[in-house]
PDB file of N, CA and C in Angstrom:
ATOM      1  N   UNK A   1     -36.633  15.549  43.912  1.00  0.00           N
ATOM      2  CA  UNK A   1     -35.472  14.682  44.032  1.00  0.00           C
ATOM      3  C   UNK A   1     -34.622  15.159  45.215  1.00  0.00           C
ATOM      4  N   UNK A   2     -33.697  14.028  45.581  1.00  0.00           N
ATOM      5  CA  UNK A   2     -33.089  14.515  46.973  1.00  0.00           C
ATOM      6  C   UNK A   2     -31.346  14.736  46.498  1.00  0.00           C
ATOM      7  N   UNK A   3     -31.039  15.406  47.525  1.00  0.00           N
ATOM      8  CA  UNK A   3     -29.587  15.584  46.923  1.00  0.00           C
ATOM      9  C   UNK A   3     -29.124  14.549  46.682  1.00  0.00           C
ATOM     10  N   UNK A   4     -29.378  13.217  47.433  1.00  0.00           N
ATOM     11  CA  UNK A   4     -28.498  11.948  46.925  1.00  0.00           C
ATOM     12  C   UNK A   4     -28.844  11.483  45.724  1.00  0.00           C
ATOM     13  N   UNK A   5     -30.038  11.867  45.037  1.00  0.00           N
ATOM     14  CA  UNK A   5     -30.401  10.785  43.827  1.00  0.00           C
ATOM     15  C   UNK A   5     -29.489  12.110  42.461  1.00  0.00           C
ATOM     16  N   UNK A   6     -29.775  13.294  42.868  1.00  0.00           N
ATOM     17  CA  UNK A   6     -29.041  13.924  42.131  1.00  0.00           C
ATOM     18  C   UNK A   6     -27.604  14.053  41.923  1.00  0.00           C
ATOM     19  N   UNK A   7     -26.704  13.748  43.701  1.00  0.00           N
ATOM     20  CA  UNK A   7     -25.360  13.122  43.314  1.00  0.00           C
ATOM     21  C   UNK A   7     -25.325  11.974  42.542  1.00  0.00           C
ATOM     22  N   UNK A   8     -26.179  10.835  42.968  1.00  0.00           N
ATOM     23  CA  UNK A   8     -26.322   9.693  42.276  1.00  0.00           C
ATOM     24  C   UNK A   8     -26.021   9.980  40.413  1.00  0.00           C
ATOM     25  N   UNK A   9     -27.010  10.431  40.072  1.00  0.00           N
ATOM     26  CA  UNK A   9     -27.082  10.932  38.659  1.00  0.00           C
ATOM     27  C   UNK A   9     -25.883  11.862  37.931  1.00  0.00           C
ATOM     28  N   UNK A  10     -25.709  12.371  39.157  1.00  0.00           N
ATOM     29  CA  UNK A  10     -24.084  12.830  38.710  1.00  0.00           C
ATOM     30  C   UNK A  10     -23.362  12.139  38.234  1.00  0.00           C
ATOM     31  N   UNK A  11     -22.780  11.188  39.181  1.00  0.00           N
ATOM     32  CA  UNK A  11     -21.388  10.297  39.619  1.00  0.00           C
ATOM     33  C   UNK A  11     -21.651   9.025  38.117  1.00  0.00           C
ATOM     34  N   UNK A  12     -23.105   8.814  37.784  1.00  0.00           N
ATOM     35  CA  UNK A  12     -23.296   8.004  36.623  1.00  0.00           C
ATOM     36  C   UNK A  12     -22.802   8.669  35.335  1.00  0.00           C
ATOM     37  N   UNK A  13     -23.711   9.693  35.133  1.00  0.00           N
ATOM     38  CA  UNK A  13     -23.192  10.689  34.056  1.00  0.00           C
ATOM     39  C   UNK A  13     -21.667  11.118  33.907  1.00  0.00           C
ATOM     40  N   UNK A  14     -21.111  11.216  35.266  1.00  0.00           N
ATOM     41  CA  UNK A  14     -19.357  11.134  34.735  1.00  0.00           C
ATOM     42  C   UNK A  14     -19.080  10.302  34.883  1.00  0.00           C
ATOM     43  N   UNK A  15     -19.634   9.038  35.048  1.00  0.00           N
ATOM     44  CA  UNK A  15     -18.592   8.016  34.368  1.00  0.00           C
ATOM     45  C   UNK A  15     -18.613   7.360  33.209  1.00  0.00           C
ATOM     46  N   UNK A  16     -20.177   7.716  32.772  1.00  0.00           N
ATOM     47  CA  UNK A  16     -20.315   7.542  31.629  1.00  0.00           C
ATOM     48  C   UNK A  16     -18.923   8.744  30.973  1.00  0.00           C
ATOM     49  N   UNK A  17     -19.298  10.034  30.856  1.00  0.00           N
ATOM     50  CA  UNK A  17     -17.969  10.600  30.241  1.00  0.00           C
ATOM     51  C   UNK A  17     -16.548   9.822  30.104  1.00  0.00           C
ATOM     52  N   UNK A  18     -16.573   9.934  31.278  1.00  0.00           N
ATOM     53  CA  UNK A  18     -15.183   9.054  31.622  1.00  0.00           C
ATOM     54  C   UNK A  18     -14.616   7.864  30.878  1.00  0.00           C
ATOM     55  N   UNK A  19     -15.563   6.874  30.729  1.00  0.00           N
ATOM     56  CA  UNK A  19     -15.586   5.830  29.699  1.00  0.00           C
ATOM     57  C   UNK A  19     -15.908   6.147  28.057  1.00  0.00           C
ATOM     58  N   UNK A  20     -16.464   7.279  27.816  1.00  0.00           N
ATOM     59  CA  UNK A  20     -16.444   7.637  26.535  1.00  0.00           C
ATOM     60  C   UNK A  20     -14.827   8.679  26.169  1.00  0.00           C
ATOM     61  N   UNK A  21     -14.418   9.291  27.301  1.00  0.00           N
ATOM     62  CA  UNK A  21     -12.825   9.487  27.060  1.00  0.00           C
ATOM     63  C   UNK A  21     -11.936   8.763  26.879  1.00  0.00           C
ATOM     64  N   UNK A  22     -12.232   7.696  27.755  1.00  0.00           N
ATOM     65  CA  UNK A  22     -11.434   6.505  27.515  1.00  0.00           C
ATOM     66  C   UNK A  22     -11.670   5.860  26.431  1.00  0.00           C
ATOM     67  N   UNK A  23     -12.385   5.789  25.947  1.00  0.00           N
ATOM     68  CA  UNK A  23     -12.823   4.461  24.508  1.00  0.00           C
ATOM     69  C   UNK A  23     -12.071   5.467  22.999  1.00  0.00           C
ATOM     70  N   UNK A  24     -12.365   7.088  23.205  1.00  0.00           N
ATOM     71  CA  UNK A  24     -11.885   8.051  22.366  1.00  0.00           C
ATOM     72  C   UNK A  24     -10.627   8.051  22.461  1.00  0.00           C
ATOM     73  N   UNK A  25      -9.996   7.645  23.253  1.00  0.00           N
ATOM     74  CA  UNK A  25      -8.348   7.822  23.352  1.00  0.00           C
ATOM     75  C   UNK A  25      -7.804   6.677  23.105  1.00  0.00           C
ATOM     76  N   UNK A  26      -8.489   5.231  22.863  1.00  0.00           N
ATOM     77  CA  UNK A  26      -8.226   4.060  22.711  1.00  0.00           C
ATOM     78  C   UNK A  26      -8.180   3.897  20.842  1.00  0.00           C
ATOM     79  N   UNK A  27      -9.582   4.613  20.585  1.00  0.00           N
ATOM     80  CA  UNK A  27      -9.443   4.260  19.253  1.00  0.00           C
ATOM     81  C   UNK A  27      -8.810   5.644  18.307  1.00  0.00           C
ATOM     82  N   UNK A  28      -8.008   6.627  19.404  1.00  0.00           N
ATOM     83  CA  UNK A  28      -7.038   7.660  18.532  1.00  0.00           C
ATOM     84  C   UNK A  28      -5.950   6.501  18.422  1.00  0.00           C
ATOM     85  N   UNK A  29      -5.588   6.102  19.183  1.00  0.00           N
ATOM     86  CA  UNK A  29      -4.413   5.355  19.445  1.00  0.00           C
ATOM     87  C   UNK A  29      -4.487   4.440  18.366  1.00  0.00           C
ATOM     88  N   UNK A  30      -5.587   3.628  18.251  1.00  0.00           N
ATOM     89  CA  UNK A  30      -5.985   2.817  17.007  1.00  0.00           C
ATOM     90  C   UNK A  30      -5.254   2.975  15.683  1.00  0.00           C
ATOM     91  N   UNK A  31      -5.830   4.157  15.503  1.00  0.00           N
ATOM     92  CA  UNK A  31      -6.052   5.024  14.180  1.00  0.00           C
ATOM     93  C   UNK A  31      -4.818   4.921  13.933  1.00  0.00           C
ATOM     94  N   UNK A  32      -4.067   5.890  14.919  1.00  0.00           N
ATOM     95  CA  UNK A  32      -2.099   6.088  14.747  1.00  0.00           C
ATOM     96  C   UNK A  32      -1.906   5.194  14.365  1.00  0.00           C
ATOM     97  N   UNK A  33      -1.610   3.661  14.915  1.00  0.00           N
ATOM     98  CA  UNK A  33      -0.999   2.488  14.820  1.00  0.00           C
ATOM     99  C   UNK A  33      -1.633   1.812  12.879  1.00  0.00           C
ATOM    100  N   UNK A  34      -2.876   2.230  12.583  1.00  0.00           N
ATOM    101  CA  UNK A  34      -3.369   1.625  11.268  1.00  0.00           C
ATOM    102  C   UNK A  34      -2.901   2.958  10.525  1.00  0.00           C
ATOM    103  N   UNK A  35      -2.912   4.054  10.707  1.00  0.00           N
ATOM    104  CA  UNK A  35      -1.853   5.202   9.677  1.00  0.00           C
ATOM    105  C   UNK A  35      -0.221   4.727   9.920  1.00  0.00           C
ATOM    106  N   UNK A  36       0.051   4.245  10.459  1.00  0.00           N
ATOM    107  CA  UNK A  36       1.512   3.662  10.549  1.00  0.00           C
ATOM    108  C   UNK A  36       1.889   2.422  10.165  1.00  0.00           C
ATOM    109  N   UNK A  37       1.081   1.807   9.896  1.00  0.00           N
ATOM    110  CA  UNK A  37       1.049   0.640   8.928  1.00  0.00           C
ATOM    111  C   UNK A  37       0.673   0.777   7.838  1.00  0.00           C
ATOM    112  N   UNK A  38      -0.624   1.752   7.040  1.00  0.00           N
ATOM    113  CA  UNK A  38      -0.488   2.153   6.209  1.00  0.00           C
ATOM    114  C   UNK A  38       0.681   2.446   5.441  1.00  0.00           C
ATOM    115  N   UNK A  39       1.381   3.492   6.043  1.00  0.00           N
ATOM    116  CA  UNK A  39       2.381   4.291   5.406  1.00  0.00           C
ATOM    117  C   UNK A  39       4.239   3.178   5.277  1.00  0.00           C
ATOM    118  N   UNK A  40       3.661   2.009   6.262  1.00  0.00           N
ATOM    119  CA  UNK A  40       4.847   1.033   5.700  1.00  0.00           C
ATOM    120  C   UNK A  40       4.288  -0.053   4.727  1.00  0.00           C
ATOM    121  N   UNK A  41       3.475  -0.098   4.473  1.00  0.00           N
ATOM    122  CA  UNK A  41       2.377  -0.935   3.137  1.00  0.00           C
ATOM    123  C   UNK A  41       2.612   0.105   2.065  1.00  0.00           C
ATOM    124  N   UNK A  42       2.194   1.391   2.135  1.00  0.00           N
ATOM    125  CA  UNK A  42       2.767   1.896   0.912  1.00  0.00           C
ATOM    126  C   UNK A  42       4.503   2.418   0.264  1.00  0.00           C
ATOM    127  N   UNK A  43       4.849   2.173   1.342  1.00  0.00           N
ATOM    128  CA  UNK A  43       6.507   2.011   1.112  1.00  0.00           C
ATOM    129  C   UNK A  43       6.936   0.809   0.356  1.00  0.00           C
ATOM    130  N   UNK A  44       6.202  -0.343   1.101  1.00  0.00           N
ATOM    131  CA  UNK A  44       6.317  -1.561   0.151  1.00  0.00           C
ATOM    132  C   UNK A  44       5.941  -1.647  -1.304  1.00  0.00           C
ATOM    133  N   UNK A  45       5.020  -1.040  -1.551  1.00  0.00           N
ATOM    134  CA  UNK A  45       4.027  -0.926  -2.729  1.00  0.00           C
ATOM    135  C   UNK A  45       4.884  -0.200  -3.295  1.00  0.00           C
ATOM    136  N   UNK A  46       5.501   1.101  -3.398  1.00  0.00           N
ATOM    137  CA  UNK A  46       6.239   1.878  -3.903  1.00  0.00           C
ATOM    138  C   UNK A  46       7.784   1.185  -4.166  1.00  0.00           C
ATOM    139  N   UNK A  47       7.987   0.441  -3.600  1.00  0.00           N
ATOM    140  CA  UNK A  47       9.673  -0.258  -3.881  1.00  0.00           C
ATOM    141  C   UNK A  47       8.810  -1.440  -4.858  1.00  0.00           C
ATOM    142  N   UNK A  48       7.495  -2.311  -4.801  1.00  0.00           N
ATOM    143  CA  UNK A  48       7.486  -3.202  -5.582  1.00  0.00           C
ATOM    144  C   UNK A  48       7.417  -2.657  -6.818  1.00  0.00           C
ATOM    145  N   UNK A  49       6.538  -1.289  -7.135  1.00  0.00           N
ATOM    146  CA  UNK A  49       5.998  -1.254  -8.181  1.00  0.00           C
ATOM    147  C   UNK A  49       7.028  -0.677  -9.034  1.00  0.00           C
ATOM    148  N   UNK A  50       8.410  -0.341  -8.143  1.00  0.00           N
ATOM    149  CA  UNK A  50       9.605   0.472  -8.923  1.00  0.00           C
ATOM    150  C   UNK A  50      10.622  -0.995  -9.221  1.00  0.00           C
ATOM    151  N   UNK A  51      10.119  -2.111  -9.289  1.00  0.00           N
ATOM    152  CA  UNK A  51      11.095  -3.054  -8.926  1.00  0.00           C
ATOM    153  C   UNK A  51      10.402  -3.718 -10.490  1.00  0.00           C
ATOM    154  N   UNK A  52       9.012  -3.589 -10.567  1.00  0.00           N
ATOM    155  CA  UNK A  52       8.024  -4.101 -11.432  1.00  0.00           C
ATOM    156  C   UNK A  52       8.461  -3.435 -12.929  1.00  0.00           C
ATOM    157  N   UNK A  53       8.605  -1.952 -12.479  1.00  0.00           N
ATOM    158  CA  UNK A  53       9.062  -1.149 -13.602  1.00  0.00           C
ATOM    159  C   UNK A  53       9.813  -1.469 -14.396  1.00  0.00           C
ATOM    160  N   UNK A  54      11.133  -1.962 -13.504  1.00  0.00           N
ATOM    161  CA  UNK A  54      12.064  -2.172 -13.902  1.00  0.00           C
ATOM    162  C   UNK A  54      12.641  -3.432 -14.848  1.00  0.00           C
ATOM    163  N   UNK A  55      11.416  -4.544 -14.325  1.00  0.00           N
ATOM    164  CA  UNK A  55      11.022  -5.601 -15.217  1.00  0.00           C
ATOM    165  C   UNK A  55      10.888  -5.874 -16.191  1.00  0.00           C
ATOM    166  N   UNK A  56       9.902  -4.676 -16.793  1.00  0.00           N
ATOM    167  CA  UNK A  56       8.654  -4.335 -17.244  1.00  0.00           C
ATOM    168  C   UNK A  56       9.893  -4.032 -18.553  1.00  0.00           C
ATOM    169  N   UNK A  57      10.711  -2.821 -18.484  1.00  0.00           N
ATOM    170  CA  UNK A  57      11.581  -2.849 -19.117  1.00  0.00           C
ATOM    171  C   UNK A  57      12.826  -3.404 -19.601  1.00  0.00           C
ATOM    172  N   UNK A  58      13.319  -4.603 -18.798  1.00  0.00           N
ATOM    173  CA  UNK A  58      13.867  -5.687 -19.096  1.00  0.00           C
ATOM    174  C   UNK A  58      13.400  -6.601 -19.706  1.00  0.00           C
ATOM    175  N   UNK A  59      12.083  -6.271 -19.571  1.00  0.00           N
ATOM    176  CA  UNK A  59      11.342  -7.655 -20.681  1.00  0.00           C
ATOM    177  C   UNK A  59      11.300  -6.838 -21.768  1.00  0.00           C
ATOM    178  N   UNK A  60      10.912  -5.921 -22.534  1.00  0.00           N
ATOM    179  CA  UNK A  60      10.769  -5.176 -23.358  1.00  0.00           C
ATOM    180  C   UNK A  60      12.541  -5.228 -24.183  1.00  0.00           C
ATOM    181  N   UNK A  61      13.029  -4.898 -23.478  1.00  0.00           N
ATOM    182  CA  UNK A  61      14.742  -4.899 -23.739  1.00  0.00           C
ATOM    183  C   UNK A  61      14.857  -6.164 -24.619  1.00  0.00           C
ATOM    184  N   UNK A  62      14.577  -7.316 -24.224  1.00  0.00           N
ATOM    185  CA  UNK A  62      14.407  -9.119 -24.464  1.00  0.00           C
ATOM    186  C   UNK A  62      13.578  -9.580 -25.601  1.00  0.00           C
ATOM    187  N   UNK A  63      12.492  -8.864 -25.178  1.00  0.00           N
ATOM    188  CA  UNK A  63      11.559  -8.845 -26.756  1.00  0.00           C
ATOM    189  C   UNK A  63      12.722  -8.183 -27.399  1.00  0.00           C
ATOM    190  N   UNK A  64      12.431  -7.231 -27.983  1.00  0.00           N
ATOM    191  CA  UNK A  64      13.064  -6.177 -28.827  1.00  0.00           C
ATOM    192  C   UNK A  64      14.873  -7.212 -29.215  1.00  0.00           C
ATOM    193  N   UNK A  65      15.257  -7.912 -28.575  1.00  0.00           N
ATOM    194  CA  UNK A  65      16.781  -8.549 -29.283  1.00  0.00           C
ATOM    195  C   UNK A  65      15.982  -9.890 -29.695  1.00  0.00           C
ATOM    196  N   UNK A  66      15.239 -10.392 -29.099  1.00  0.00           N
ATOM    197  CA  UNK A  66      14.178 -11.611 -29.519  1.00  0.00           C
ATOM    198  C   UNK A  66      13.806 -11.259 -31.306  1.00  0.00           C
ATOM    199  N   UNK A  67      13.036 -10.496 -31.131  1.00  0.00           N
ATOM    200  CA  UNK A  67      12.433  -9.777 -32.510  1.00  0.00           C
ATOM    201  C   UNK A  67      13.607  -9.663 -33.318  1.00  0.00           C
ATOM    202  N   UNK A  68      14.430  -8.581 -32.624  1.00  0.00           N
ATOM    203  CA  UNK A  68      16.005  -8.634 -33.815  1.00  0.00           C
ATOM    204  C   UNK A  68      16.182  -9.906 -34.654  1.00  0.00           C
ATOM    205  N   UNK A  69      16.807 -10.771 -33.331  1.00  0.00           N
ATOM    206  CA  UNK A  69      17.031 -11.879 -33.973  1.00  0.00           C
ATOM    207  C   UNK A  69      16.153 -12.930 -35.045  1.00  0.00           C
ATOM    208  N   UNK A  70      15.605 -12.697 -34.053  1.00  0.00           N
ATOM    209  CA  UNK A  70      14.495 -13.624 -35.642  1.00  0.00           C
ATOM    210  C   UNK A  70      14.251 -12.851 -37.032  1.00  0.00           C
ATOM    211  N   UNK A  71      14.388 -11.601 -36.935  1.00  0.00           N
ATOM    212  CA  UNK A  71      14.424 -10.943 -37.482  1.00  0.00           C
ATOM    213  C   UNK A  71      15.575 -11.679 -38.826  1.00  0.00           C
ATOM    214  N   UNK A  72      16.585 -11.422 -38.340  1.00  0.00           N
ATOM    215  CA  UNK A  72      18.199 -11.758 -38.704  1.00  0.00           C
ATOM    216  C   UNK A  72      18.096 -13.077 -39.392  1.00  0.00           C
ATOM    217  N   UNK A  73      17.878 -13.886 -38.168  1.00  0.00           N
ATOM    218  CA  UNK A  73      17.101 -15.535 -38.963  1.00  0.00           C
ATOM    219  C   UNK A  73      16.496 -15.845 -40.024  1.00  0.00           C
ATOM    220  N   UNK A  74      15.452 -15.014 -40.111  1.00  0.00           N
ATOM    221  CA  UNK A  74      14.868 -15.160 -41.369  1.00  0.00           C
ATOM    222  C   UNK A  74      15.560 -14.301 -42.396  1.00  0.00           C
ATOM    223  N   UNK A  75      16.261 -13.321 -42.439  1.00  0.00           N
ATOM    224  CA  UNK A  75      16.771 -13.099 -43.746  1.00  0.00           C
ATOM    225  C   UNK A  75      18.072 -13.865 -44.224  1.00  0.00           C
ATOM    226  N   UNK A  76      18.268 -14.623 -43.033  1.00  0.00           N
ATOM    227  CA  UNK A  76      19.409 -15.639 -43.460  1.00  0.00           C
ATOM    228  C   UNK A  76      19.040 -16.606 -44.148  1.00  0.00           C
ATOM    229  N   UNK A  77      17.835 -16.826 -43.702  1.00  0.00           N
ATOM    230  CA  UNK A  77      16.994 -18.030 -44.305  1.00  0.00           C
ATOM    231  C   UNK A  77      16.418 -18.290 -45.541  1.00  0.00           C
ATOM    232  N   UNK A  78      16.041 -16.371 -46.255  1.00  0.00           N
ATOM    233  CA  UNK A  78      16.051 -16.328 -47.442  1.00  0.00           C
ATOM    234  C   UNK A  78      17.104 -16.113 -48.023  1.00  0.00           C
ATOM    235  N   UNK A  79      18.473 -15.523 -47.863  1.00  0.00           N
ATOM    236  CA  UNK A  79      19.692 -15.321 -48.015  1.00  0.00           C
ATOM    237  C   UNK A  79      20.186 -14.189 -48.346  1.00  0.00           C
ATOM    238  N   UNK A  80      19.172 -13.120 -47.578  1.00  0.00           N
ATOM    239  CA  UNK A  80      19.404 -11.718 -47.936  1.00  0.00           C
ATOM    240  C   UNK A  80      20.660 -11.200 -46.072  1.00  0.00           C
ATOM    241  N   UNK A  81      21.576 -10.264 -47.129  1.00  0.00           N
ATOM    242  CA  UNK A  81      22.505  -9.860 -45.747  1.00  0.00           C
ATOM    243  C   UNK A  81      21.999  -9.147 -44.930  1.00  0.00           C
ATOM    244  N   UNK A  82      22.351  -8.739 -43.515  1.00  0.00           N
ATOM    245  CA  UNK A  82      21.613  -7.902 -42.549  1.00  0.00           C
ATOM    246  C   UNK A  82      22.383  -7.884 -41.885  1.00  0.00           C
ATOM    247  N   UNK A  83      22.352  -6.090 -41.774  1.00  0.00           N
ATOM    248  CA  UNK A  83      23.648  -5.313 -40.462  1.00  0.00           C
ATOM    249  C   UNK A  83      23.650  -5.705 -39.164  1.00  0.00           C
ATOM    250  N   UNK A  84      24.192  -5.843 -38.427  1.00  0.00           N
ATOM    251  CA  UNK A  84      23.895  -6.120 -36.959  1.00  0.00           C
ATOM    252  C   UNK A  84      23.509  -4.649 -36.354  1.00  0.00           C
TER     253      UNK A  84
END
């Protein structure tokens, strides 16, 4: 081989590098930007599911005076007294 086909083979081979640095630094960059959306998706998730909670126990609260009451209802209904 002559020195030119071996510069030749050089100058290919680094640019191949070159373009594989570049494509590696494209999809770090990637990555950052989808871990940073991640981490505001689970912020969301974390305020819904504390929002859900909170539901969760307001409905429970609702049953539970629901139940009372009917509760109450029916012993009125047979005509027995009941404490509040």
């Amino acid at each position: 081989m002559t020195k030119w086909e071996y510069k030749y083979l050089w100058e290919s081979e680094a640019t191949k590098v070159e373009n594989l640095i570049d494509i590696n630094g494209k999809n770090t960059h990637h990555i950052q930007d989808l871990y940073a959306d991640l981490k505001k998706k689970d912020e969301v998730i974390n305020k819904l599911s504390i929002k859900l909670n909170d539901k969760r126990e307001e409905v429970y609260k609702l049953k539970n005076i629901l139940k009372t009451q009917h509760e109450k209802d029916f012993a009125a209904a047979i005509g027995v007294e009941v404490d509040n």
